[in-house]
C-alpha atoms as a PDB file:
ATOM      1  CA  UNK A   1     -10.162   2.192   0.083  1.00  0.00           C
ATOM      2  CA  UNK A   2     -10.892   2.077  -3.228  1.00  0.00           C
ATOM      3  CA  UNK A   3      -8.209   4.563  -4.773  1.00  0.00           C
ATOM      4  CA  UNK A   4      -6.210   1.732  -2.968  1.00  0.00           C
ATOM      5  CA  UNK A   5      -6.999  -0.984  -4.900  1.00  0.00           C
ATOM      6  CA  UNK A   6      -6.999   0.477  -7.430  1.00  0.00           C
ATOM      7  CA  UNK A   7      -3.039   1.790  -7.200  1.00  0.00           C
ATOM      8  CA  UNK A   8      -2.813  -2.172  -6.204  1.00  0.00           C
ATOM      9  CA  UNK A   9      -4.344  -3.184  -9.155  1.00  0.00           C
ATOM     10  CA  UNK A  10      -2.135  -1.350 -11.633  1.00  0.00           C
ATOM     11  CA  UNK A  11       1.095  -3.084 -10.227  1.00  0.00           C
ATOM     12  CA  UNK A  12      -0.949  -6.608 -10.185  1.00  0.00           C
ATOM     13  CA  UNK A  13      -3.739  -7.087 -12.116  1.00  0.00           C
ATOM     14  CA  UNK A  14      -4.047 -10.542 -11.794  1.00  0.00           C
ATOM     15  CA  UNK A  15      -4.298 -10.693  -7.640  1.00  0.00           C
ATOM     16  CA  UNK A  16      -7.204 -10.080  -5.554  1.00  0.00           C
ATOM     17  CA  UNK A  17      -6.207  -7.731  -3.005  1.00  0.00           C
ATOM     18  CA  UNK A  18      -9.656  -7.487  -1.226  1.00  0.00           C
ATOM     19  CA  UNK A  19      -8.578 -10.792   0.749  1.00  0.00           C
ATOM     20  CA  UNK A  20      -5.084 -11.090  -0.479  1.00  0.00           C
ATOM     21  CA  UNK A  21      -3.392 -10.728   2.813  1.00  0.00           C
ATOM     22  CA  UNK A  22      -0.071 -11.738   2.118  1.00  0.00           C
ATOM     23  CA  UNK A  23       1.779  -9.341  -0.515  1.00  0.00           C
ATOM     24  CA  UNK A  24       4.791  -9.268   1.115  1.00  0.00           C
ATOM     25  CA  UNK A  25       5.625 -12.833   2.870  1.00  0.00           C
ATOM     26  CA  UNK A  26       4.216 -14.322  -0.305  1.00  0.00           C
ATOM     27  CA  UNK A  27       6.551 -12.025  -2.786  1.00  0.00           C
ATOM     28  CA  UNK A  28       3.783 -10.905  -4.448  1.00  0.00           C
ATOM     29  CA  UNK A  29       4.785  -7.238  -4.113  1.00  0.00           C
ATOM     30  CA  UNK A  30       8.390  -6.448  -4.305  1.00  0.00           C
ATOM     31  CA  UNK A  31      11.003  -3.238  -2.969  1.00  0.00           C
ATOM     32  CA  UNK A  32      10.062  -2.036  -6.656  1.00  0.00           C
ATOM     33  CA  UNK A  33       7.000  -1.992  -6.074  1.00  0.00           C
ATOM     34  CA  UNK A  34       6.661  -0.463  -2.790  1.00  0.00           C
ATOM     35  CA  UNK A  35       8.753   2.407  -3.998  1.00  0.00           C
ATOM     36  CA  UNK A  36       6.042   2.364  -6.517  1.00  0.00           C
ATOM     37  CA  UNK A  37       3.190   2.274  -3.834  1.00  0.00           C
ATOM     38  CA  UNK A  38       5.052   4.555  -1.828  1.00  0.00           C
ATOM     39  CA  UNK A  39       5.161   7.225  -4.754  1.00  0.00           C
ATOM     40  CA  UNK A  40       1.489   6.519  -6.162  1.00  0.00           C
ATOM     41  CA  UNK A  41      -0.103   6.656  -2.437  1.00  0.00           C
ATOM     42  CA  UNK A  42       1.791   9.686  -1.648  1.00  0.00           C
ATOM     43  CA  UNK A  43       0.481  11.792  -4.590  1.00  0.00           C
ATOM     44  CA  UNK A  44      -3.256  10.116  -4.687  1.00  0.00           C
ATOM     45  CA  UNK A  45      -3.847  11.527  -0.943  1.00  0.00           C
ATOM     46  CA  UNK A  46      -0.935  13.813  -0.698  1.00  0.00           C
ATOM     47  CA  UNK A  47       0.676  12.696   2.253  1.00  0.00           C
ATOM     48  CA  UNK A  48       4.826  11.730   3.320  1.00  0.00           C
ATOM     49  CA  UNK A  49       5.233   8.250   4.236  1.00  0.00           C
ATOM     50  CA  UNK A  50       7.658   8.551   6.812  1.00  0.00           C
ATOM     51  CA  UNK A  51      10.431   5.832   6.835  1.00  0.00           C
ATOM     52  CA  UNK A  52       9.208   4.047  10.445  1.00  0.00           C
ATOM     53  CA  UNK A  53       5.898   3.369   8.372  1.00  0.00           C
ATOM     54  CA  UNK A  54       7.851   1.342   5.536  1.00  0.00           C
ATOM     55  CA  UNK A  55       7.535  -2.089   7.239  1.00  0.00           C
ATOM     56  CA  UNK A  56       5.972  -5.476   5.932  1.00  0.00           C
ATOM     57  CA  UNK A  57       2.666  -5.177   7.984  1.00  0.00           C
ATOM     58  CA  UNK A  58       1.851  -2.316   6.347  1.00  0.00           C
ATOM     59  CA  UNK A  59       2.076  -3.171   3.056  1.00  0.00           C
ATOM     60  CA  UNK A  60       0.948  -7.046   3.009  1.00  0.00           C
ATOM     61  CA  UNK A  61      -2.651  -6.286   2.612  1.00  0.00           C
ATOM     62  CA  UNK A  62      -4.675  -3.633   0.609  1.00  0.00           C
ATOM     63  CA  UNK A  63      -6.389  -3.035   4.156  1.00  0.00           C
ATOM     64  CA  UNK A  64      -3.225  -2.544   6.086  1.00  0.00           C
ATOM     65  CA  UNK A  65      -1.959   0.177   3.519  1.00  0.00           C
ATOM     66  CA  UNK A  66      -5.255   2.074   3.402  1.00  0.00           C
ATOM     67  CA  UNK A  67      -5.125   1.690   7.976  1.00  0.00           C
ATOM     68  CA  UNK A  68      -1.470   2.644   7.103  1.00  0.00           C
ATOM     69  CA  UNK A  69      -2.654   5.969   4.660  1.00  0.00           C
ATOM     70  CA  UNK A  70      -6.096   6.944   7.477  1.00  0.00           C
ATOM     71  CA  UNK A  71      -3.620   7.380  10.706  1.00  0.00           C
ATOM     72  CA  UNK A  72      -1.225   9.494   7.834  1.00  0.00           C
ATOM     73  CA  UNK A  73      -3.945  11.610   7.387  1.00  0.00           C
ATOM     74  CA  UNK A  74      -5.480  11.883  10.669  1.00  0.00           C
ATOM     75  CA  UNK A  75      -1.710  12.927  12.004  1.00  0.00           C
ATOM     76  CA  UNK A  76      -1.881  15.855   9.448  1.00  0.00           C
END
């Protein structure tokens, strides 16, 4: 979880994601940025993100990503 936050915390310093759980309905993250996340979560744990997983639930908390990056690697 925490190589999550801290990919989070490069694109946003400022918010705190460990009960932030609104990224996306509240604009805090934007399609730049989750082509950012996508790229940076993909190399830290070396897995594809598969379009289907590219949806707002999975990337409006830090917790939902890093549930979103465990099944990833479990399906590996």
């Amino acid at each position: 979880m925490e190589e999550v936050l801290e990919i989070l915390r490069g694109l946003h310093p400022e918010v705190d994601y460990e009960t932030c759980e609104t990224l996306i309905d509240d604009k805090i993250i934007d399609s730049f940025d989750i082509v950012t996340l996508i790229s940076d979560l993909s190399d830290e744990f070396d897995i594809t993100i598969p379009v289907e997983e590219i949806k707002p639930e999975n990337f409006n908390s830090a917790k939902a990503l890093y549930a979103m990056v465990e099944r990833l690697l479990e399906d590996e």
